[in-house]
Protein backbone atom coordinates (compact mmCIF):
# COMPACT_ATOMS: atom_id res chain seq x y z
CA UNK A 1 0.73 8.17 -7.96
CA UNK A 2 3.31 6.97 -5.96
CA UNK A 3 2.59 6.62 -2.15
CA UNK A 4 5.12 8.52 0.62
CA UNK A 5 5.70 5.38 2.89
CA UNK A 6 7.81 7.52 5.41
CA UNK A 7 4.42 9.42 6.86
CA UNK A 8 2.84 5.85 7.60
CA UNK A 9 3.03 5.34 11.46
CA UNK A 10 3.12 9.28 11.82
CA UNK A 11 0.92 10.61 14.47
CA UNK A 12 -0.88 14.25 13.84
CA UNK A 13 -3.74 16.32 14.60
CA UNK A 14 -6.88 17.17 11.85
CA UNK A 15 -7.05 20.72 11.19
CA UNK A 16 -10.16 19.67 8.85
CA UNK A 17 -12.76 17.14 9.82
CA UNK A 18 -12.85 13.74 7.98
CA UNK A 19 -16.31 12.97 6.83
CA UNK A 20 -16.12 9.08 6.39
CA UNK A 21 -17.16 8.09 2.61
CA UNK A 22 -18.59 11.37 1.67
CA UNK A 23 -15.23 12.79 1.79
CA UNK A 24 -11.21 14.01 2.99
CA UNK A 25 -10.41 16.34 6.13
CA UNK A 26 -6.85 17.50 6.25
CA UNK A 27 -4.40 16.16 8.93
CA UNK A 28 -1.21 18.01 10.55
CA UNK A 29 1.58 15.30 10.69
CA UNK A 30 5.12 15.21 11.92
CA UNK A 31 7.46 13.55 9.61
CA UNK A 32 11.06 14.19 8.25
CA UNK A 33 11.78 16.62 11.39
CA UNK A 34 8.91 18.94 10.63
CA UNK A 35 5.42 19.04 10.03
CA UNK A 36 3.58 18.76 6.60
CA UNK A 37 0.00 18.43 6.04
CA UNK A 38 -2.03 15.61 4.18
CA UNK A 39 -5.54 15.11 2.86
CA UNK A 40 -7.08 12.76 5.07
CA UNK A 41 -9.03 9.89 4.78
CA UNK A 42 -11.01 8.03 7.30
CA UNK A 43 -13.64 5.35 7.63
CA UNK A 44 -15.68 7.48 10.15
CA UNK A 45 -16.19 10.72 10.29
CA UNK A 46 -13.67 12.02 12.78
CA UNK A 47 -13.69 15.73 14.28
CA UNK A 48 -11.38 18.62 14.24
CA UNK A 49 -8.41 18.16 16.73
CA UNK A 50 -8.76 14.93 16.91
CA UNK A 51 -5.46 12.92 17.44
CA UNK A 52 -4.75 10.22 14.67
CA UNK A 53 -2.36 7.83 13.11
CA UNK A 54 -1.42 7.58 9.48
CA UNK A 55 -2.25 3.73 8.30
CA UNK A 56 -1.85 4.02 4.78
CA UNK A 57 -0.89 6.63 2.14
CA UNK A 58 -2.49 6.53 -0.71
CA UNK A 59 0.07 8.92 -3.04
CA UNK A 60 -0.53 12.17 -4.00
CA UNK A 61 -0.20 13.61 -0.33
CA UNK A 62 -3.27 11.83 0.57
CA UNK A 63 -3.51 9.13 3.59
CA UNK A 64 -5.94 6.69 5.52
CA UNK A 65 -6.36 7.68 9.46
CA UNK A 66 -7.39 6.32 12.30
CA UNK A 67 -8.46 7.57 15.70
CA UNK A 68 -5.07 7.29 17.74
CA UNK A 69 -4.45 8.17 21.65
CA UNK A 70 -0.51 7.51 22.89
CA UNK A 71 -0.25 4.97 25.35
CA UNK A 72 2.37 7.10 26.52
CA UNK A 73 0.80 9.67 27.00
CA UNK A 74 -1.25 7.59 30.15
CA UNK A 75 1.44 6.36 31.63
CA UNK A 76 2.96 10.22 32.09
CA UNK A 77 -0.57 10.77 33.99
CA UNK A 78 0.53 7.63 36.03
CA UNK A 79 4.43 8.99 36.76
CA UNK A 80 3.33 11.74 39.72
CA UNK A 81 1.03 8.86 41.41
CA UNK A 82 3.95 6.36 42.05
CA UNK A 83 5.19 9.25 44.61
């Protein structure tokens, strides 16, 4: 299978769970100026709505997540202190 290299480094949301090694949730990523979805693979089980990043695609519109939270997305919650 040949592997889609442009979703690596994509962020997205799971709209299925992961469930570690016993098997694939399904993640909602933006890539190519849309969104598409993925099956999606993780290490540890990770819940619905849970933000991630795409590490690795493994072809076949499958990829490897992890866990992901923008850092800036923490510095926006900073901005309205500087005041």
């Amino acid at each position: 299978m040949v592997s889609d290299e442009a979703v690596v480094g994509c962020a997205g949301e799971l709209v299925l769970a992961t469930r570690g090694a016993a098997g694939a949730g399904e993640v909602l990523v933006r890539v190519r100026g849309g969104t598409e979805t993925f099956l999606a693979w993780s290490a540890e089980p990770l819940a619905r709505g849970t933000r991630v990043l795409v590490v690795t695609s493994r072809g076949g519109r499958q990829v490897d997540v992890i866990e992901w939270a923008d850092p800036l997305d923490a510095l926006a919650g900073d901005a309205g202190d500087a005041g």
